[in-house]
Protein backbone atom coordinates (compact mmCIF):
# COMPACT_ATOMS: atom_id res chain seq x y z
CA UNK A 1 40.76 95.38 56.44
CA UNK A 2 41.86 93.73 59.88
CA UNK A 3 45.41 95.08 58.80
CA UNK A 4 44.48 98.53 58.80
CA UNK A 5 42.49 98.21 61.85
CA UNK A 6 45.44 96.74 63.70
CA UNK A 7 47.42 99.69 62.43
CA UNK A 8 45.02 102.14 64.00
CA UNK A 9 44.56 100.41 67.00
CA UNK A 10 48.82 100.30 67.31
CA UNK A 11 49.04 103.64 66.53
CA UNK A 12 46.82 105.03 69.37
CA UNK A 13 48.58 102.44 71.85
CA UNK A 14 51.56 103.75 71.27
CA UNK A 15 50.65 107.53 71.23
CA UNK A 16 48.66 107.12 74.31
CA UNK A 17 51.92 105.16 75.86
CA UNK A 18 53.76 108.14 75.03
CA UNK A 19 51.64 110.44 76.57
CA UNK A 20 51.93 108.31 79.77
CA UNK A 21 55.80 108.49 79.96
CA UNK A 22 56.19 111.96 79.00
CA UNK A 23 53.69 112.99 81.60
CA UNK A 24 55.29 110.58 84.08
CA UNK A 25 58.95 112.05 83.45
CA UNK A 26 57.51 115.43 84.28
CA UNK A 27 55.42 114.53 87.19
CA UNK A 28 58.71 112.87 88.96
CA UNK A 29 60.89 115.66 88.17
CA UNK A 30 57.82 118.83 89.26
CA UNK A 31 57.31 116.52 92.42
CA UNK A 32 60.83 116.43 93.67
CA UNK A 33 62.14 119.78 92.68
CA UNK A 34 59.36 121.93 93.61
CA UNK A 35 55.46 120.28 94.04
CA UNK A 36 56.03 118.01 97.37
CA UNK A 37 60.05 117.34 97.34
CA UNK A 38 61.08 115.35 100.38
CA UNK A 39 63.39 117.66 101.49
CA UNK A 40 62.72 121.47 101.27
CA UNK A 41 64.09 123.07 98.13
CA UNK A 42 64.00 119.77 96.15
CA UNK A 43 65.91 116.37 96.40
CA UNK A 44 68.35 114.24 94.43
CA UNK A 45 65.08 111.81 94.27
CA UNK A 46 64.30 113.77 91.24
CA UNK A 47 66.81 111.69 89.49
CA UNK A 48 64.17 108.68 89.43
CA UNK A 49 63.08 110.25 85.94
CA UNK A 50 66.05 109.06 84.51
CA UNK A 51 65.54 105.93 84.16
CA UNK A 52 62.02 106.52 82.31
CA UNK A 53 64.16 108.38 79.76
CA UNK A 54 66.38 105.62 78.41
CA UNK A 55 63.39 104.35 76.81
CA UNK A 56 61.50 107.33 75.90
CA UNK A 57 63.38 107.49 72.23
CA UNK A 58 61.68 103.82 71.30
CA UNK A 59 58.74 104.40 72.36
CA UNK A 60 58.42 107.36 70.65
CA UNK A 61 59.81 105.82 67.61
CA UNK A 62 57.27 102.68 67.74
CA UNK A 63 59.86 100.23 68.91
CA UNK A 64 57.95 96.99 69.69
CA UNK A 65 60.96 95.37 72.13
CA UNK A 66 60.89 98.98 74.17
CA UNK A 67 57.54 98.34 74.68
CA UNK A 68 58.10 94.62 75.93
CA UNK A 69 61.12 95.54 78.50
CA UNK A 70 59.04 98.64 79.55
CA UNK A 71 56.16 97.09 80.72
CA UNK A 72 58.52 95.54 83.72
CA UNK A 73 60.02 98.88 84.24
CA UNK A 74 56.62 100.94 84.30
CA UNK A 75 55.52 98.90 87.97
CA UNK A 76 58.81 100.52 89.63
CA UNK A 77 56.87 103.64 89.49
CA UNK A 78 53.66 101.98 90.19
CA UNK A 79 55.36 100.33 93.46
CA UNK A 80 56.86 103.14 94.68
CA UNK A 81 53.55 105.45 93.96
CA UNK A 82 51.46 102.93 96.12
CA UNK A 83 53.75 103.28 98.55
CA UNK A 84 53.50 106.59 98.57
CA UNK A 85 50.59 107.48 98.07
CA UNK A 86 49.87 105.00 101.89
CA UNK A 87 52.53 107.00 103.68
CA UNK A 88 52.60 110.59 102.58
CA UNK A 89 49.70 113.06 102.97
CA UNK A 90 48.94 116.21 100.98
CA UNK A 91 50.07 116.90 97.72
CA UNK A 92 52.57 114.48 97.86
CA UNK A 93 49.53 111.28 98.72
CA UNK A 94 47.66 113.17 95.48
CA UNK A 95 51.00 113.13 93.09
CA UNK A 96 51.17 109.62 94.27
CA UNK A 97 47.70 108.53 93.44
CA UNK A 98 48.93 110.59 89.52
CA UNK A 99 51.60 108.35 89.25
CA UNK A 100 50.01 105.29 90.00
CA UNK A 101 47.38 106.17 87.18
CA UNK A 102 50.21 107.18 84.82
CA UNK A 103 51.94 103.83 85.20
CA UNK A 104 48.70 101.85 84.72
CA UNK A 105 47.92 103.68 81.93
CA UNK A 106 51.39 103.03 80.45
CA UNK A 107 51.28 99.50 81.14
CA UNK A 108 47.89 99.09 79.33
CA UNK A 109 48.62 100.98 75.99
CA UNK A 110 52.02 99.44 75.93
CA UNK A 111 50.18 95.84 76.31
CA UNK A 112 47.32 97.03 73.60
CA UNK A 113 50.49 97.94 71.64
CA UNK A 114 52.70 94.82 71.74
CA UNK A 115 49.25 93.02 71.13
CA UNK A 116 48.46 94.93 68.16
CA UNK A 117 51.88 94.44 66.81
CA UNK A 118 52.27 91.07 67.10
CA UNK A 119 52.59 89.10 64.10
CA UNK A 120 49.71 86.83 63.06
CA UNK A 121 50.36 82.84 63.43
């Protein structure tokens, strides 16, 4: 019974982790093409999205490792978000404050996923 339990509890870690990068990816690429871009008409800081796509494919397949290295990539965005979120006003302060709740909630299913994953001593 634990087993299946574990499974459940894996399973909605790592859907809610997906749900976290995809919305992520598209909140970097709205905000710096069209929401609050730094630079009227959109920037090249729209390519910070790329990087959350090299791991997008493992997490969506379940990938325990992705997970692992992720959860050191995921506080780039949280960094930069604080950041933001201090210095900008507006819209821009408000996507901040989005993607600092995006990253957190990354970070925590992918932790409630590796944890659920692991393999019993």
């Amino acid at each position: 019974m634990p087993a299946i339990a574990s499974e459940s509890r894996a399973r909605a870690a790592a859907l809610a982790a997906a749900a976290c990068l995809i919305a992520l990816i598209l909140l970097c690429v709205a905000w710096e093409l069209f929401a609050a871009p730094v630079k009227p008409g959109g920037s090249w800081l729209v390519l910070k999205a790329a990087p959350l796509l090299v791991p997008l494919f493992g997490v969506l397949h379940g990938r325990r490792y992705t997970f692992q290295w992720t959860t050191l990539l995921i506080w780039l965005y949280f960094a930069e978000g604080v950041v933001r979120a201090w210095s900008d006003t507006g819209l821009s302060a408000r996507l901040a404050a989005a993607e600092i709740a995006l990253a957190l909630g990354y970070f925590a299913a992918a932790v409630s996923f590796v944890r659920a994953t692991r393999a019993e001593a």
